[in-house]
Protein backbone atom coordinates (compact mmCIF):
# COMPACT_ATOMS: atom_id res chain seq x y z
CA UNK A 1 -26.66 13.23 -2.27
CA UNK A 2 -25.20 14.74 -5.58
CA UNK A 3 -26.45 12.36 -8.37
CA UNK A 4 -24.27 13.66 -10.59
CA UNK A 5 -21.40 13.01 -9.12
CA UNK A 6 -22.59 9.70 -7.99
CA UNK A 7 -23.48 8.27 -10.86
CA UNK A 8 -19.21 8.44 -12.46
CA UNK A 9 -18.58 6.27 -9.35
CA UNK A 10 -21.21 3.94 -9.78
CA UNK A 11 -20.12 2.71 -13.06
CA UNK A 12 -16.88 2.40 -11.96
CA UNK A 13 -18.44 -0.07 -9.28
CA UNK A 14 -19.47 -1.80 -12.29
CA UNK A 15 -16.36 -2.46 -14.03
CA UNK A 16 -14.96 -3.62 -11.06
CA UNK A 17 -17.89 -6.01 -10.19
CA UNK A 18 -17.18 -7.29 -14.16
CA UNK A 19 -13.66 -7.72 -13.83
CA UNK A 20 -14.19 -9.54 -10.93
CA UNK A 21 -16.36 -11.80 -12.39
CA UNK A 22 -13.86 -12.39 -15.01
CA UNK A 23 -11.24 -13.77 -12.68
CA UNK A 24 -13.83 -15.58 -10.97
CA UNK A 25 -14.57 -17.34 -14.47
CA UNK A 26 -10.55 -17.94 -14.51
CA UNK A 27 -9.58 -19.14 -11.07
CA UNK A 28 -11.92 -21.80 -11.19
CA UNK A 29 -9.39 -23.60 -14.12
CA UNK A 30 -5.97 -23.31 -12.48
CA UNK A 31 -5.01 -24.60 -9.34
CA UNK A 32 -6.18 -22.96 -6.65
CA UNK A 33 -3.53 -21.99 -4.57
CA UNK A 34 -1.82 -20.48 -7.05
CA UNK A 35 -4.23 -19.35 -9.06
CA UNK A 36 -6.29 -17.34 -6.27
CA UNK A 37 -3.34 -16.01 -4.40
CA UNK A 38 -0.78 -15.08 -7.67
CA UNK A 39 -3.01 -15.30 -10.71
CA UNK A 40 -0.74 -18.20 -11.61
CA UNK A 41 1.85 -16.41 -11.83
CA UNK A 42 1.09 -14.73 -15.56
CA UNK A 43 1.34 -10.93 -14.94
CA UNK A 44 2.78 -8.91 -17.56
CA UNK A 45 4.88 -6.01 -17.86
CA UNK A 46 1.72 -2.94 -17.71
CA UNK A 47 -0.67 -5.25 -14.88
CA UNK A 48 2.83 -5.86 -13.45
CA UNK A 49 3.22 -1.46 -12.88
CA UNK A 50 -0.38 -0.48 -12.90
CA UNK A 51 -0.83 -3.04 -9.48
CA UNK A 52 2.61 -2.67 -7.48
CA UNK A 53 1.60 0.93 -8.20
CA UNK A 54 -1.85 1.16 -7.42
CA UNK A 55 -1.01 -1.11 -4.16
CA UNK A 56 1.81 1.61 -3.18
CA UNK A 57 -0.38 4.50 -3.67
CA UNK A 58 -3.07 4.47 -0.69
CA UNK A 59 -5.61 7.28 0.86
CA UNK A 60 -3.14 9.39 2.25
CA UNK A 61 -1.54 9.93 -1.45
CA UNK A 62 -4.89 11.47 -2.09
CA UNK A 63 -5.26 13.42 0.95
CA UNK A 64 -3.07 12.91 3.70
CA UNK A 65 -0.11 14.24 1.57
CA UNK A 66 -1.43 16.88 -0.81
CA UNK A 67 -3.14 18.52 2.37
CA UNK A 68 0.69 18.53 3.98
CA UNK A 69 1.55 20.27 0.66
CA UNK A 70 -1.23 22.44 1.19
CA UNK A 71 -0.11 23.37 4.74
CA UNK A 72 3.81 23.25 4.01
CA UNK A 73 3.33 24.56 0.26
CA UNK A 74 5.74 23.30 -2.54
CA UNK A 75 8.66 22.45 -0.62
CA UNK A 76 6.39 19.53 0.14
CA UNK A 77 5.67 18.80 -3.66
CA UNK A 78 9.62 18.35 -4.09
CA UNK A 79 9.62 15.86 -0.52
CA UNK A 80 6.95 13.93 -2.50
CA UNK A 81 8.85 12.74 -5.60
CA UNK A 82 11.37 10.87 -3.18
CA UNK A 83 9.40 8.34 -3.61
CA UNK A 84 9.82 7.54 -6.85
CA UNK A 85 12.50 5.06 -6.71
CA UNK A 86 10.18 2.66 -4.91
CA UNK A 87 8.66 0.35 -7.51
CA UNK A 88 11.98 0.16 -9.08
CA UNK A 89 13.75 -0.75 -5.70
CA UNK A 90 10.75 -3.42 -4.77
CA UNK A 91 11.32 -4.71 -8.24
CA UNK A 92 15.40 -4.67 -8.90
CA UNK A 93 15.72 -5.55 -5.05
CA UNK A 94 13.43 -8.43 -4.70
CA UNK A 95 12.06 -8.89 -8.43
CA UNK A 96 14.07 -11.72 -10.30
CA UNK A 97 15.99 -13.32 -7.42
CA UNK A 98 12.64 -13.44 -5.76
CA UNK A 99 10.75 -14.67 -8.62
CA UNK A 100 13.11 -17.19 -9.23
CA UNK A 101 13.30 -18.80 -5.63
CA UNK A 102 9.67 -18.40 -5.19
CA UNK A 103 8.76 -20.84 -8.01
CA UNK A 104 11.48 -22.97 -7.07
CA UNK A 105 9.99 -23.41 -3.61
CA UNK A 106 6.76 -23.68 -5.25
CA UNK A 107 6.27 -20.28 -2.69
CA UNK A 108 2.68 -18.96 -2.47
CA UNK A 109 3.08 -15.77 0.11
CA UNK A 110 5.80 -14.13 1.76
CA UNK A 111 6.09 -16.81 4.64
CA UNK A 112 6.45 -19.32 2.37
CA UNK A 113 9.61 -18.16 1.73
CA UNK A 114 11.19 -17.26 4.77
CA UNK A 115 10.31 -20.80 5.87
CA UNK A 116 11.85 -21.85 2.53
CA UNK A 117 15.02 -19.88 3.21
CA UNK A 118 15.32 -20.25 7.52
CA UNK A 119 13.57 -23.54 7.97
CA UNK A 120 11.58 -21.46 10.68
CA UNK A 121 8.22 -23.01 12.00
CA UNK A 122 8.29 -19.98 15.01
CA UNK A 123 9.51 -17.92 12.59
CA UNK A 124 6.54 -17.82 10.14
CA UNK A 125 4.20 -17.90 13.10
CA UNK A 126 5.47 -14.76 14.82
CA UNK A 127 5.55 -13.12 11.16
CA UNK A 128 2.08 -14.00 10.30
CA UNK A 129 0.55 -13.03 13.42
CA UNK A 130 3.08 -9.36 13.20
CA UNK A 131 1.23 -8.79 9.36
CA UNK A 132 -2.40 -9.95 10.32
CA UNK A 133 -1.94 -7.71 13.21
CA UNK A 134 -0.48 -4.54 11.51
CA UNK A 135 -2.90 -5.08 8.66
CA UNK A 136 -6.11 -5.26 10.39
CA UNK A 137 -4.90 -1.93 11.79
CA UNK A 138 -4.21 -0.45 8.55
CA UNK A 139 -7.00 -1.77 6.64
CA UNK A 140 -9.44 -0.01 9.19
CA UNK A 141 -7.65 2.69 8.49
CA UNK A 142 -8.20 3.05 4.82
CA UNK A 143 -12.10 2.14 5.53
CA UNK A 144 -12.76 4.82 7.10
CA UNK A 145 -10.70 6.86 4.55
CA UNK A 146 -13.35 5.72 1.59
CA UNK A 147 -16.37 5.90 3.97
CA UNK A 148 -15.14 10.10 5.21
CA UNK A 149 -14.47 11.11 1.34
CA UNK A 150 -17.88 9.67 0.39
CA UNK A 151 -19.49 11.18 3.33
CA UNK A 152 -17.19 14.87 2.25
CA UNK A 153 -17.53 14.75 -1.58
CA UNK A 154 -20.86 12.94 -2.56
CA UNK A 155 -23.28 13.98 0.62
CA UNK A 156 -23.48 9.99 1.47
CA UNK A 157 -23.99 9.45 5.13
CA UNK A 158 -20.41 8.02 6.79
CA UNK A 159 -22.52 4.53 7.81
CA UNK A 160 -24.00 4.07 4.48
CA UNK A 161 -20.73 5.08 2.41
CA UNK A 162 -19.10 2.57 4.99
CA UNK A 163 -21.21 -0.39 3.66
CA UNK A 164 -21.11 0.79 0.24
CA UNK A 165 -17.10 0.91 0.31
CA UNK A 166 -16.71 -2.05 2.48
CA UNK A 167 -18.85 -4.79 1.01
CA UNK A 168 -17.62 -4.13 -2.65
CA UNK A 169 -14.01 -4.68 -1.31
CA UNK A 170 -14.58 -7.56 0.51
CA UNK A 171 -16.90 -9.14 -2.05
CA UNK A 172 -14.64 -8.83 -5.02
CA UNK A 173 -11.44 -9.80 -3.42
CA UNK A 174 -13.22 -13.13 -1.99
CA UNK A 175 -14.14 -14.14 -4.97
CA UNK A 176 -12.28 -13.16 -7.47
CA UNK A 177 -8.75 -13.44 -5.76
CA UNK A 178 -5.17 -12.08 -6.90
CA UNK A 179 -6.41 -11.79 -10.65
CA UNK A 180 -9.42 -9.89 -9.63
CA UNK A 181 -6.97 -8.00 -7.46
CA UNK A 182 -4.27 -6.90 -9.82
CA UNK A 183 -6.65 -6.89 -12.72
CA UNK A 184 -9.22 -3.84 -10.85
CA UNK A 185 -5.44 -2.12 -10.04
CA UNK A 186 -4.69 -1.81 -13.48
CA UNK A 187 -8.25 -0.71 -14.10
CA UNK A 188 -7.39 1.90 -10.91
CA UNK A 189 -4.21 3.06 -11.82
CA UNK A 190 -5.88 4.65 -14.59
CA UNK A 191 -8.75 6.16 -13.21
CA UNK A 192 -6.02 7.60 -10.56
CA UNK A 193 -3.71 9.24 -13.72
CA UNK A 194 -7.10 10.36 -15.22
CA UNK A 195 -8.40 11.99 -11.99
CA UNK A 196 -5.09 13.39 -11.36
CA UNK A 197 -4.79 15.29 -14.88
CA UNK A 198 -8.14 16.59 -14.31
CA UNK A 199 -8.03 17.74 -11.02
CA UNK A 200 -4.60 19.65 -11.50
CA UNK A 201 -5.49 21.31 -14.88
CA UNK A 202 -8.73 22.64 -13.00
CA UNK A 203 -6.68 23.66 -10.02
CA UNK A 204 -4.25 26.13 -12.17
CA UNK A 205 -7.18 27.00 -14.64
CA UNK A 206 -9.05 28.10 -11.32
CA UNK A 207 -5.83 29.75 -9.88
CA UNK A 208 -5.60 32.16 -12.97
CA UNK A 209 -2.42 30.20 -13.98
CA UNK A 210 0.16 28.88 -13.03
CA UNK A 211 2.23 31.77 -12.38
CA UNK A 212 -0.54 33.50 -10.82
CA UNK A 213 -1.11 30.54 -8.60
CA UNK A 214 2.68 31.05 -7.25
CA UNK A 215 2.47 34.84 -6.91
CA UNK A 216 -0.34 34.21 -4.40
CA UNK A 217 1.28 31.64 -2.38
CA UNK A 218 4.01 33.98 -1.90
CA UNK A 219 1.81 36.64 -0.89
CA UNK A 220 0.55 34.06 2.00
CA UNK A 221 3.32 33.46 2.83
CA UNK A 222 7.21 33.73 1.66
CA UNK A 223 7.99 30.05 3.06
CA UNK A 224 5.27 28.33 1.19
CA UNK A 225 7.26 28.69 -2.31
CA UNK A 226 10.25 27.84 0.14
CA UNK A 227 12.69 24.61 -0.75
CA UNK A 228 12.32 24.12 3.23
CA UNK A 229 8.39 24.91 3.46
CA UNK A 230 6.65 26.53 6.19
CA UNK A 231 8.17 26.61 9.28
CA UNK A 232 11.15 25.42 8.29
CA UNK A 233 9.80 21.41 8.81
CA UNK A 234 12.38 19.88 6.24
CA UNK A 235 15.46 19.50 7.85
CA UNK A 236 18.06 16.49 6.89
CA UNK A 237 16.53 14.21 9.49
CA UNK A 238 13.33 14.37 8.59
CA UNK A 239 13.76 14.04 4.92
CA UNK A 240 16.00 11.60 5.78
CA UNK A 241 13.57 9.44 8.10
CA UNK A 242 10.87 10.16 5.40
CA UNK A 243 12.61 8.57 2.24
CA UNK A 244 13.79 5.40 4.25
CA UNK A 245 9.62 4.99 5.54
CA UNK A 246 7.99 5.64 2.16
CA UNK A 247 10.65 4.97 -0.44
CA UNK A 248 13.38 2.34 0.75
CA UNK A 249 11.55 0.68 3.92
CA UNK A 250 9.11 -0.51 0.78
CA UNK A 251 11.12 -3.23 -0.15
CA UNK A 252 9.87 -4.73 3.15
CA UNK A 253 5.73 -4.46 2.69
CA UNK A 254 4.55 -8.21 2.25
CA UNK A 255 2.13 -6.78 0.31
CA UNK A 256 3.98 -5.25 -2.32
CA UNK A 257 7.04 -7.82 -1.94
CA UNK A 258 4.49 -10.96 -3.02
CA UNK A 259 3.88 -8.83 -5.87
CA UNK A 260 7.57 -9.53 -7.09
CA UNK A 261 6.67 -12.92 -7.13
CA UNK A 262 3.83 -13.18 -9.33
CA UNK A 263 4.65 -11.97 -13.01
CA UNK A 264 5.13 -13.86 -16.14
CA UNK A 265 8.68 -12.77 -17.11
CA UNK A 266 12.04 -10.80 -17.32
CA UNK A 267 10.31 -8.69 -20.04
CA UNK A 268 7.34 -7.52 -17.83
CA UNK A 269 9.53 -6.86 -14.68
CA UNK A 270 12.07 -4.37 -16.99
CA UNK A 271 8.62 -2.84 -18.47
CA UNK A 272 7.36 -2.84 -15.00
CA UNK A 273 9.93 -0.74 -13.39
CA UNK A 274 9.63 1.66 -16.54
CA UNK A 275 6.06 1.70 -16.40
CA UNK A 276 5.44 2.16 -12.66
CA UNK A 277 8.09 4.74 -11.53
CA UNK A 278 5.97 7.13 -14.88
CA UNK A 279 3.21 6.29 -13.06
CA UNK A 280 4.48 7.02 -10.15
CA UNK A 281 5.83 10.52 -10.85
CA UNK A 282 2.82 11.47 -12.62
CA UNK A 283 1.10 10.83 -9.26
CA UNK A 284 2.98 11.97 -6.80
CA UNK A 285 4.00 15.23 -8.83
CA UNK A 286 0.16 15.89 -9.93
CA UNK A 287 -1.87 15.44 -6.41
CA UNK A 288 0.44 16.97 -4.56
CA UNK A 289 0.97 19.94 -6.79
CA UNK A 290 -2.74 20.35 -6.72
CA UNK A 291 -2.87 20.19 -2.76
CA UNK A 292 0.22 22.82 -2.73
CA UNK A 293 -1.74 25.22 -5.59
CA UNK A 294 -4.86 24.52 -3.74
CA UNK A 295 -4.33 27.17 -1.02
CA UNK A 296 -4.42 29.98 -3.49
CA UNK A 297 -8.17 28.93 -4.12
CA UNK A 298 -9.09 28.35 -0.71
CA UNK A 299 -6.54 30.05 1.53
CA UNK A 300 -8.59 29.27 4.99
CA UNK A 301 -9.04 25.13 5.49
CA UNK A 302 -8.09 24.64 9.08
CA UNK A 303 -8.19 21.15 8.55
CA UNK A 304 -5.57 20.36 5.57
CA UNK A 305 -6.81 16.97 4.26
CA UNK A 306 -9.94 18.27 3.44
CA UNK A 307 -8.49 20.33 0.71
CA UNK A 308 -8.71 17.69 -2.05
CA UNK A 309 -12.82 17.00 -1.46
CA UNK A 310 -12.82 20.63 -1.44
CA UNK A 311 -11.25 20.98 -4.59
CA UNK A 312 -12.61 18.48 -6.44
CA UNK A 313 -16.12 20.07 -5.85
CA UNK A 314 -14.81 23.51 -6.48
CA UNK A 315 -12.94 23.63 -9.65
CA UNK A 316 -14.45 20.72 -11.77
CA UNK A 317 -17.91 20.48 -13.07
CA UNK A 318 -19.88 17.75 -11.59
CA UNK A 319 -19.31 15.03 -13.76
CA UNK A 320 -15.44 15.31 -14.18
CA UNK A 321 -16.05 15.72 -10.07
CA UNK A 322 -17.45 12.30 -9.86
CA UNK A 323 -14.80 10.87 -12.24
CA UNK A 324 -12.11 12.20 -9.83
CA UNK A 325 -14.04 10.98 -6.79
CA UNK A 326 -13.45 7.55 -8.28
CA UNK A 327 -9.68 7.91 -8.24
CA UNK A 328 -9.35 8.23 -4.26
CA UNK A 329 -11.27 5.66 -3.57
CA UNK A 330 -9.42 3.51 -6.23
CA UNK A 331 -6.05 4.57 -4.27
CA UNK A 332 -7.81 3.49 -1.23
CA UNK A 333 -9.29 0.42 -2.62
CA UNK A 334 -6.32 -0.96 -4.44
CA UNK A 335 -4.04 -0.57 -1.20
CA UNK A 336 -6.96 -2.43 0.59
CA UNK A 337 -7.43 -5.74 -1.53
CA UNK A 338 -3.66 -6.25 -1.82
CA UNK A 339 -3.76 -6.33 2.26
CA UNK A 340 -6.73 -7.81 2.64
CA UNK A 341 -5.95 -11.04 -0.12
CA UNK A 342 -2.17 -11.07 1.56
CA UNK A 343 -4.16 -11.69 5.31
CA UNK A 344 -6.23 -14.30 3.34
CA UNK A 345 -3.13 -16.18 2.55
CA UNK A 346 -1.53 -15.85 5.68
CA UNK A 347 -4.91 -17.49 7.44
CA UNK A 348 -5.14 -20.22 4.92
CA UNK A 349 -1.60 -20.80 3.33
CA UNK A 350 1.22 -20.24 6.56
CA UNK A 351 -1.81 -20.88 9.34
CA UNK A 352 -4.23 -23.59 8.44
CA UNK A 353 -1.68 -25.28 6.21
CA UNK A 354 0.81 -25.32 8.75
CA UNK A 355 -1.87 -26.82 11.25
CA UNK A 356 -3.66 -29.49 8.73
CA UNK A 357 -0.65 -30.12 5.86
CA UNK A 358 -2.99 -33.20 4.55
CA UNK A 359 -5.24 -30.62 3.65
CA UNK A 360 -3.26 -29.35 0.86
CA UNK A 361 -5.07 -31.53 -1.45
CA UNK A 362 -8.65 -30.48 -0.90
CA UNK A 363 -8.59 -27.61 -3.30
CA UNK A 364 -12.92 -26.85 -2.88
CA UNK A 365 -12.38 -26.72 0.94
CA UNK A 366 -9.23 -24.46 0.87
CA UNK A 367 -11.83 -22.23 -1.53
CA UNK A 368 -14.32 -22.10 0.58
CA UNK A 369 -12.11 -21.04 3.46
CA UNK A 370 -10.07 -18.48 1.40
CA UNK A 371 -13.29 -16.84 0.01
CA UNK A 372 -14.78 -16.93 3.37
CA UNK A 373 -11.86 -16.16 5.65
CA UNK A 374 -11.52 -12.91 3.00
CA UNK A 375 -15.07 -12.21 3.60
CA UNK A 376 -15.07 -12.36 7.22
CA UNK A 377 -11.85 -10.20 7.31
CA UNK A 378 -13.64 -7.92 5.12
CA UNK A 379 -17.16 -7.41 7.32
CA UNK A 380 -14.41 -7.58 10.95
CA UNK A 381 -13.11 -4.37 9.44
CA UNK A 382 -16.44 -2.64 8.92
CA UNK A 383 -16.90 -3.43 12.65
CA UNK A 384 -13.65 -1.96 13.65
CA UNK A 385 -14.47 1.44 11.28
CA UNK A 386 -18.42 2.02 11.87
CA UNK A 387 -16.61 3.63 15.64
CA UNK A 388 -13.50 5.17 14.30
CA UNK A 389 -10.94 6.11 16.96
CA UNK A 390 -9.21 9.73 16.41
CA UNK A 391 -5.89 9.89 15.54
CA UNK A 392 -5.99 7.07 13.01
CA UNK A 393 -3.29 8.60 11.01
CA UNK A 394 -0.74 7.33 13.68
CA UNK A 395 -2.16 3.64 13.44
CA UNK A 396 -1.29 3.92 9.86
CA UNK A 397 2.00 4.87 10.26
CA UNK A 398 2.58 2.48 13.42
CA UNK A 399 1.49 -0.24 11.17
CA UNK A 400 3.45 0.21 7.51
CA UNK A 401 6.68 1.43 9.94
CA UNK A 402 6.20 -2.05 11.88
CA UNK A 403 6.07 -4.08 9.18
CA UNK A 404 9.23 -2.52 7.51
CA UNK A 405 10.76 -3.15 10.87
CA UNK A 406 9.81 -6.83 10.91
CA UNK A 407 10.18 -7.73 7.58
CA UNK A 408 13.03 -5.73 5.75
CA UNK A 409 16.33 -7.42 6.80
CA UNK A 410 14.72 -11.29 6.52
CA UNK A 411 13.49 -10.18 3.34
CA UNK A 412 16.79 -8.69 1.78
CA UNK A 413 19.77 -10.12 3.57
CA UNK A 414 18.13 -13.71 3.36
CA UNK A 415 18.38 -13.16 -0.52
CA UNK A 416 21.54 -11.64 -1.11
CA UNK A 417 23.68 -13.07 2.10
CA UNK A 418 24.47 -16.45 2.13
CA UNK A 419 25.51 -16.71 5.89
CA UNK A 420 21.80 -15.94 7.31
CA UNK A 421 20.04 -17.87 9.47
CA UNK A 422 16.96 -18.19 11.46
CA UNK A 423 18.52 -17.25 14.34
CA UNK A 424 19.52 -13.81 13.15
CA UNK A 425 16.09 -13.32 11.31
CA UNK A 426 14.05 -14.08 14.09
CA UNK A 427 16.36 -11.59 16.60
CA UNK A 428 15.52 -9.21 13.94
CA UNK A 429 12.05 -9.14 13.05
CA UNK A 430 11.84 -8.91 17.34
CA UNK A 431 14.32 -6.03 18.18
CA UNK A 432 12.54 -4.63 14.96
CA UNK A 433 9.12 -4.97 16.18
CA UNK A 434 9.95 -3.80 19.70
CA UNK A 435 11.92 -1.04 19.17
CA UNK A 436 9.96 0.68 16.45
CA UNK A 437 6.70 -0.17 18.91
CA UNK A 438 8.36 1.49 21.98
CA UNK A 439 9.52 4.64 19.55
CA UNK A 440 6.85 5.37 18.06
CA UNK A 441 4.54 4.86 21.06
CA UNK A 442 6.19 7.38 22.89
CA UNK A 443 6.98 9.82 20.37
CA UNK A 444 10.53 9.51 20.68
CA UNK A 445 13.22 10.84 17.93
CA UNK A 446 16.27 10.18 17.97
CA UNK A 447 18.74 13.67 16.47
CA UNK A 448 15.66 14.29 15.29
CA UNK A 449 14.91 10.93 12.91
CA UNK A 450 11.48 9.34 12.66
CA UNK A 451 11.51 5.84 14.68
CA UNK A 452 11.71 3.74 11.58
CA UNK A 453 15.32 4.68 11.35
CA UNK A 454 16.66 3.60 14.54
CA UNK A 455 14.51 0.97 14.67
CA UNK A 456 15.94 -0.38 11.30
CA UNK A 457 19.40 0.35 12.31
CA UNK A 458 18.90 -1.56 15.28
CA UNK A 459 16.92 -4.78 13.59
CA UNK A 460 20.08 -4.79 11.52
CA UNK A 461 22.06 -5.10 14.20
CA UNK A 462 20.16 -7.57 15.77
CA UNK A 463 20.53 -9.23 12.80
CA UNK A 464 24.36 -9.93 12.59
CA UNK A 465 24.27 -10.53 16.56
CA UNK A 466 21.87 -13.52 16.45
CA UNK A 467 23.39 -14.85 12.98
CA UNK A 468 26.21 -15.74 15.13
CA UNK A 469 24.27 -17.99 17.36
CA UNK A 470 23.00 -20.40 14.71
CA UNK A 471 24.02 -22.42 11.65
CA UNK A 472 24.34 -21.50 8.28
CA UNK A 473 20.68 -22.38 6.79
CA UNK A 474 20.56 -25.07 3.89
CA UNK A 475 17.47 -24.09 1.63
CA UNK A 476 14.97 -25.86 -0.01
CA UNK A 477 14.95 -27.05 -3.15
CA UNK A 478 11.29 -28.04 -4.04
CA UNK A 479 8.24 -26.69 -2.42
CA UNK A 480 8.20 -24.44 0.91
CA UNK A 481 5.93 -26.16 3.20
């Protein structure tokens, strides 16, 4: 193992363990729904961007897309930056309308408002069970992310970087809930900006400039400095398909929707748009810049996502190495606790609840379960990653594309049309669910469209056809459940 660059990582452990503690120190004087699941509602505007951010931005912004840069060259760095309009479409979509409803429901995760807004007991049950389901899949995912770039970058053994990764997650989020949550993003949003300067400036320093760095490329190949990239792989439909699954499909993530439900005030939610989307570009443009340039340091990676490990060791000294290590594994562990608190509530708040309502008021036994339901969620998905399957990468995408599928249209046409009901909803998140399963199962593309389009297209449509078949739904007008 490489001490040196171990030893940047383990202090950020540290902080993380500390600000955990902190929020523990906190949630035990607020209530406890509230305060464990939305940190009492009291983000402002910076937490508010640094942890819709840092919850957006997962493993495969760290590797999974600056080695497709690195394979498709810069053409690939352009596709990238359509995703910037996502934390201002989560938050001017959903953000005030959402805020406002939630708190006057009294709403504590995203079921508690559908059931707020359809009056839905089958419909929260077939949505919780559709986002524990697609979670557990993409949480394994990102463990085995953290436990491979541990194993790649610091010489740590894939079981023992497993644990290492693993337990801190799943200890931290148990116990120190959404504050601990949002309060380590911020702390990871800037280790990822940090890393990301560092690593880039090294990567054109190392390529002789940035000029330089381009010259080569070309002399690779022509299509690498190419608008279209190599092999000509953006077309319309495919940029097309791409921007509605990482940009616009957003909107319907629980995990970054409950966000929108959980800051303090107008003020921080106009700062937070600001905020994130600088963030945001800074990101996107910087890693997968790096990942594009990359390939005129090391022109002959057959496997693309290794490029990133690779570079990190090759162009930075050990220590600024280490610091960058940390900013991966923050992407990866930020993306993780969001999920992994957001399956907590589902278990406790739209489950248990929904099962034992008289427990509501038995605030030490709903923290004992929360903690512990987190923690055994936590040590299930060490399980499920110490034998990784191959092709994970599709999982992933099966996952975040099903839950945009199921969620989307409940989400944003039961806030902004009055006529919905649970009728359409319910036809929705099923045709949704369904059809982007079958799709994406078998690979098939429609004119040439990822499955997330058709699949919306036809949730939507689903949507107006079962609206017709129920009542206009009268909404609450104190608490959810």
């Amino acid at each position: 193992m490489q001490n040196e660059v171990i030893l940047p990582l383990v202090g950020y452990l540290a902080l993380v363990f500390l600000l955990s503690f902190y929020a523990y120190r906190r949630r035990r004087t607020g209530e406890f729904l509230n305060e464990y699941f939305l940190g009492s509602r009291s983000m402002g505007g910076f937490v508010l961007a640094m942890t819709i951010t840092a919850t957006y931005i997962s493993a495969s912004s760290f590797i999974g897309g600056p080695g497709a840069a690195y394979k498709y060259g810069i053409g690939w760095v352009l596709l990238s930056l359509i995703q910037l309009p996502a934390i201002w479409l989560s938050l001017g979509v959903l953000g005030k309308k959402f805020a406002i409803l939630a708190r006057r429901y009294n709403a504590v995760t995203l079921n508690d408002m559908l059931y707020a807004r359809y009056q839905s007991r089958i419909l929260v049950w077939f949505a919780s069970v559709s986002l524990l389901v697609a979670f557990v899949g993409a949480m394994t995912v990102q463990f085995i992310g953290g436990a491979r770039l541990l194993e790649a970058a610091a010489g740590i053994p894939y079981g023992t970087g497993l644990l290492i990764f693993g337990l801190s997650i799943a200890l931290y989020t148990a116990f120190g809930g959404f504050r601990a949550s949002v309060l380590n993003d911020a702390l990871q949003g800037l280790v990822m900006l940090l890393g990301t300067v560092l690593l880039l400036a090294g990567t054109i320093y190392k390529a002789g400039g940035l000029s330089e760095a381009v010259s080569t490329l070309r002399a690779i190949d022509p299509d690498l400095v190419s608008p279209h990239g190599a092999d000509n792989i953006l077309t319309g439909p495919f940029m097309a398909s791409f921007w509605v699954l990482v940009c616009f499909g957003v909107i319907g993530l629980p995990h970054t929707a409950v966000r929108c439900i959980s800051y303090r005030d107008s003020k921080a939610v106009h700062r937070g748009i600001i905020i994130g989307t600088i963030v945001m570009a800074i990101l996107m443009f910087g890693m997968h810049l790096a990942g594009a340039l990359g390939r005129a340091i090391i022109p002959d990676l057959t496997i693309p996502d290794q490029v990133i490990p690779t570079l990190m060791i090759t162009v930075l000294p050990p220590v600024a190495a280490g610091i960058f290590l940390a900013a991966p594994m923050a992407a990866i562990m930020s993306t993780i606790n969001a999920q992994l608190l957001q399956s907590s509530a589902t278990i406790v708040k739209d489950l248990y609840l929904n099962l034992f309502p008289e427990q509501i008021k038995q605030e030490k036994k709903l923290a004992r379960i929360s903690s512990f339901s987190t923690l055994f969620l936590g040590i299930l998905l060490l399980l499920a990653a110490w034998q990784p399957p191959e092709m994970l990468i599709w999982l992933n995408l099966l996952a975040f594309g099903g839950l945009q599928a199921v969620f989307l249209w409940p989400l944003v046409l039961g806030l902004y049309w009055e006529k919905a009901n649970a009728h359409g909803a319910l036809t929705s998140m099923l045709t949704g669910a369904i059809s982007y399963t079958l799709l994406a199962s078998f690979n098939i593309h429609f004119l040439g469209f990822h499955p997330i389009v058709p699949s919306l297209l036809l949730s939507l449509l689903a949507f107006g056809i079962g609206n017709m078949f129920g009542s206009k739904q009268i909404q609450q007008t104190a608490t959810s459940q």
